[in-house]
C-alpha atoms as a PDB file:
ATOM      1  CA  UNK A   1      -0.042-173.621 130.878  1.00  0.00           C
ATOM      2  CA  UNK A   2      -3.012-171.902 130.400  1.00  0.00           C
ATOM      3  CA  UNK A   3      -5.638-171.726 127.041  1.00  0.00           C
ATOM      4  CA  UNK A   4      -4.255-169.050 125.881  1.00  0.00           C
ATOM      5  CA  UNK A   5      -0.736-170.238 125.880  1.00  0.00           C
ATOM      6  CA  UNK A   6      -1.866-173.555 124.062  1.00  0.00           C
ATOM      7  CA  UNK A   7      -3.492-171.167 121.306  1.00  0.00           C
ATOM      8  CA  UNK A   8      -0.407-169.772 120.514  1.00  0.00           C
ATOM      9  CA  UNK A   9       1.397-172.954 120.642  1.00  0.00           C
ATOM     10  CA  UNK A  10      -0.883-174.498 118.072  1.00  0.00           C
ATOM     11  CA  UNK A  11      -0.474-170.860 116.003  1.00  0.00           C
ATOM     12  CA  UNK A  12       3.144-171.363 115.907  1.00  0.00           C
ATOM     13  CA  UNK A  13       3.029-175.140 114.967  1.00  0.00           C
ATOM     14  CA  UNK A  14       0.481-174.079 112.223  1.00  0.00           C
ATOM     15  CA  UNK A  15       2.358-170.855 110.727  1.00  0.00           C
ATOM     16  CA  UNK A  16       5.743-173.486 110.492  1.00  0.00           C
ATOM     17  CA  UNK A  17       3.635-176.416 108.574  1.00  0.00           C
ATOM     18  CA  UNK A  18       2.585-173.560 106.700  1.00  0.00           C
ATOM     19  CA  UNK A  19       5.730-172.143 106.055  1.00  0.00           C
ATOM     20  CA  UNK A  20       7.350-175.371 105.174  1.00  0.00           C
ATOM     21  CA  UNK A  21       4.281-176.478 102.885  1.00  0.00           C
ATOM     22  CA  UNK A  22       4.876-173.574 100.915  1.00  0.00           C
ATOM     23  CA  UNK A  23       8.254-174.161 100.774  1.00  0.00           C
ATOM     24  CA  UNK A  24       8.022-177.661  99.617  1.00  0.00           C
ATOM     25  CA  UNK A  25       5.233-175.806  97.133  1.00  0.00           C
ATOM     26  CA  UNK A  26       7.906-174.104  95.673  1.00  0.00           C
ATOM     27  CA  UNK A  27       9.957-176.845  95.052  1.00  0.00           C
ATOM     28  CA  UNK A  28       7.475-178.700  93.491  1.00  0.00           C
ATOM     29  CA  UNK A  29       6.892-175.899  91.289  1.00  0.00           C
ATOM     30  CA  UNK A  30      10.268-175.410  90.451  1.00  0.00           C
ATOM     31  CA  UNK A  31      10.838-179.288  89.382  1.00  0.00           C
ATOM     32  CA  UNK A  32       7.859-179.095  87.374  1.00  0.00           C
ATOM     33  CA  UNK A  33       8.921-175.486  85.436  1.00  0.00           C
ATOM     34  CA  UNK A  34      12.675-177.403  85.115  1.00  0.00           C
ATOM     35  CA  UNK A  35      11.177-180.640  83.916  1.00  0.00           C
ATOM     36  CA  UNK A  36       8.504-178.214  80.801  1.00  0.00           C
ATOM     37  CA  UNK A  37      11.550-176.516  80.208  1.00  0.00           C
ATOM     38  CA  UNK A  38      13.793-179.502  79.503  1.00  0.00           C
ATOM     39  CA  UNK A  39      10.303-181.359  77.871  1.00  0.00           C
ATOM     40  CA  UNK A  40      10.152-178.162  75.451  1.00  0.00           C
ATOM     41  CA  UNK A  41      14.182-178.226  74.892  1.00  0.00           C
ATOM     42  CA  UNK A  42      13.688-181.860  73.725  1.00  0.00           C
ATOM     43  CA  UNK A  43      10.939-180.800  71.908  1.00  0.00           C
ATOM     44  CA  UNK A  44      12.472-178.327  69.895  1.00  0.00           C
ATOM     45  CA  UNK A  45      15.590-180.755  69.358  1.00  0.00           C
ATOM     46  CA  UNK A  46      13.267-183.528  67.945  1.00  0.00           C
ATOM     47  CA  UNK A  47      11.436-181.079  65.502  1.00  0.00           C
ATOM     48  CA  UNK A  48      14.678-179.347  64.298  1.00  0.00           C
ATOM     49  CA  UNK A  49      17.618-181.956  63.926  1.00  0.00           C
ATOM     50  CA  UNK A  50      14.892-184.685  62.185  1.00  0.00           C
ATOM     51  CA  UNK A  51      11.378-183.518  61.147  1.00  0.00           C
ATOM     52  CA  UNK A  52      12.958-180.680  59.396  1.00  0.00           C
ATOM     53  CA  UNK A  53      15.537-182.087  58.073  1.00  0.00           C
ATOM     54  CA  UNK A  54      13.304-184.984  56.867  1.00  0.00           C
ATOM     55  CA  UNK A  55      11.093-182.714  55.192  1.00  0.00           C
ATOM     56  CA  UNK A  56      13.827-180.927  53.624  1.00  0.00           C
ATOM     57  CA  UNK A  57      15.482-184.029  51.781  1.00  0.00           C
ATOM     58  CA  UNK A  58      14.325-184.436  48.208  1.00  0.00           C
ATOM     59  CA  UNK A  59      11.446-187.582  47.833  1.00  0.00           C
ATOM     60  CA  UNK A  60      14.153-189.839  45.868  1.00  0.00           C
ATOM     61  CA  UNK A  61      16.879-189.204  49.287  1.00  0.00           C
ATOM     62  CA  UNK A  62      14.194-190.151  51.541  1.00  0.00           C
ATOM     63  CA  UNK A  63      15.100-193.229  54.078  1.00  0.00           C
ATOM     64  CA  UNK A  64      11.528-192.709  55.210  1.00  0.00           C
ATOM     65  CA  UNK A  65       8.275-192.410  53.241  1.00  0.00           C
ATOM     66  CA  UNK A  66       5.768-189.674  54.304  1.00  0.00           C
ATOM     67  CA  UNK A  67       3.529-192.379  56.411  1.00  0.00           C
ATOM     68  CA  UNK A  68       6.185-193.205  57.867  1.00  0.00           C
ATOM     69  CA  UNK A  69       7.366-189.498  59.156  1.00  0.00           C
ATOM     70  CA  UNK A  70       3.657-188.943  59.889  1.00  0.00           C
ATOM     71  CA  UNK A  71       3.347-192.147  62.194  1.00  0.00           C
ATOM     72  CA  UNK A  72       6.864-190.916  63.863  1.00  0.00           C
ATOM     73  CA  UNK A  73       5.697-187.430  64.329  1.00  0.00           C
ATOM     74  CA  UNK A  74       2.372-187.227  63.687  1.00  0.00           C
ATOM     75  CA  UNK A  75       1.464-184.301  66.281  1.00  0.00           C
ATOM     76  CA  UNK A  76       4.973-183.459  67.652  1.00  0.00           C
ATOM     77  CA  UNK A  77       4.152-179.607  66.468  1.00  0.00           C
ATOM     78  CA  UNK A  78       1.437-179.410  68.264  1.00  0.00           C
ATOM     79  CA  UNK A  79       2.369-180.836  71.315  1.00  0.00           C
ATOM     80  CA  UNK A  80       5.294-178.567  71.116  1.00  0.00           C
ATOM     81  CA  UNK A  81       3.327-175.668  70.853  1.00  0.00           C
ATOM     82  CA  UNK A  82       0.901-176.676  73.737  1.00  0.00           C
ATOM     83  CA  UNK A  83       3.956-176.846  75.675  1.00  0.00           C
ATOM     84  CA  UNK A  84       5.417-173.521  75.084  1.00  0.00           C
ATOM     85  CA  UNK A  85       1.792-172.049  75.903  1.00  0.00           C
ATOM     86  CA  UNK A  86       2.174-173.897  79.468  1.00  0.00           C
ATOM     87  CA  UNK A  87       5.793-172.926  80.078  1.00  0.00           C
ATOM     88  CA  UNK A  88       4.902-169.586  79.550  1.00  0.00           C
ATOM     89  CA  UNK A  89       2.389-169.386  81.278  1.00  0.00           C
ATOM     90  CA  UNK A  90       4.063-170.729  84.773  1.00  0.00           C
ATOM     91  CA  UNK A  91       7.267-168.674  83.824  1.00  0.00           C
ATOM     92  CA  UNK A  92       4.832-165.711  83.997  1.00  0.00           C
ATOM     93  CA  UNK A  93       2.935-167.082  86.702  1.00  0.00           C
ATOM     94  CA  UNK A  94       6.108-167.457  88.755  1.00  0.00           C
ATOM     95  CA  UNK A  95       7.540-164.195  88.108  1.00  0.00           C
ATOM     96  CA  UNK A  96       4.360-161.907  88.900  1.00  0.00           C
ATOM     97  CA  UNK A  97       3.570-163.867  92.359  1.00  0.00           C
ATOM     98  CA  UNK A  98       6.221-166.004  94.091  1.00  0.00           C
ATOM     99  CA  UNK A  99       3.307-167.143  96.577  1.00  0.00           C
ATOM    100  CA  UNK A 100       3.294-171.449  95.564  1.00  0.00           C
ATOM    101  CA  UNK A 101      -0.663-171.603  96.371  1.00  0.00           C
ATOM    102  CA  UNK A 102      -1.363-169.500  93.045  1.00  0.00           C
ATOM    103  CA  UNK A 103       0.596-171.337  90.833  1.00  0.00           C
ATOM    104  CA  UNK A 104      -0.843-174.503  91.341  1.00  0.00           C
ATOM    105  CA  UNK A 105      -3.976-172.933  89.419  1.00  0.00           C
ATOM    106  CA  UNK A 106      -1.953-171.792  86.205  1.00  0.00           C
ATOM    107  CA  UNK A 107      -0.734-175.383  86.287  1.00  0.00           C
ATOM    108  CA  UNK A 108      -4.041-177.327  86.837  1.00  0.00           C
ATOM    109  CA  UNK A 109      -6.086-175.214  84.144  1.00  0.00           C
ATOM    110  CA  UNK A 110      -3.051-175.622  81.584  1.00  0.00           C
ATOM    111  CA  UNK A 111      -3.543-179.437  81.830  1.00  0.00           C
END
């Protein structure tokens, strides 16, 4: 075998570890857009079937006092709302470029 032949070699080795870095990439990427999704579902959940309701009930129905609901969910809006910005953000990400290497930026500067 000559130099040549153990250039291309090492090209071929290289292009498949590249090929299947991007493709484990893109299955990272995938578990993390499933897992925000799921994180803002809960999210959503949490805000609408008790801090709404909570706020809703009259003062004298109350099973919690207001420290209380503030201790419980003292910045659950805005957490949810930081997480709809990210999950956004990578759904868009995702959809304009399907290339894994970019999207680890829109991930890094949401965090």
């Amino acid at each position: 075998m000559d130099e040549d032949d153990g250039h291309m070699e090492n090209g071929v080795h290289a292009a498949r570890d590249s090929d299947r870095q991007q493709r484990l990439r893109l299955c990272v990427l995938n578990e993390m857009l499933n897992t925000e999704r799921d994180y803002v579902r809960t999210l959503l959940f949490l805000q609408s079937a008790f801090l709404h309701r909570i706020r809703q009930t009259a003062d004298d129905q109350q099973c919690l006092s207001p420290e209380h609901v503030k201790i419980l969910f003292s910045n659950i809006e805005d957490i949810l709302e930081l997480h709809k910005e990210v999950l956004s953000a990578v759904e868009a990400s995702l959809s304009l470029n399907p290339s894994p290497s970019i999207h680890w930026d829109t991930f890094s500067s949401s965090l």
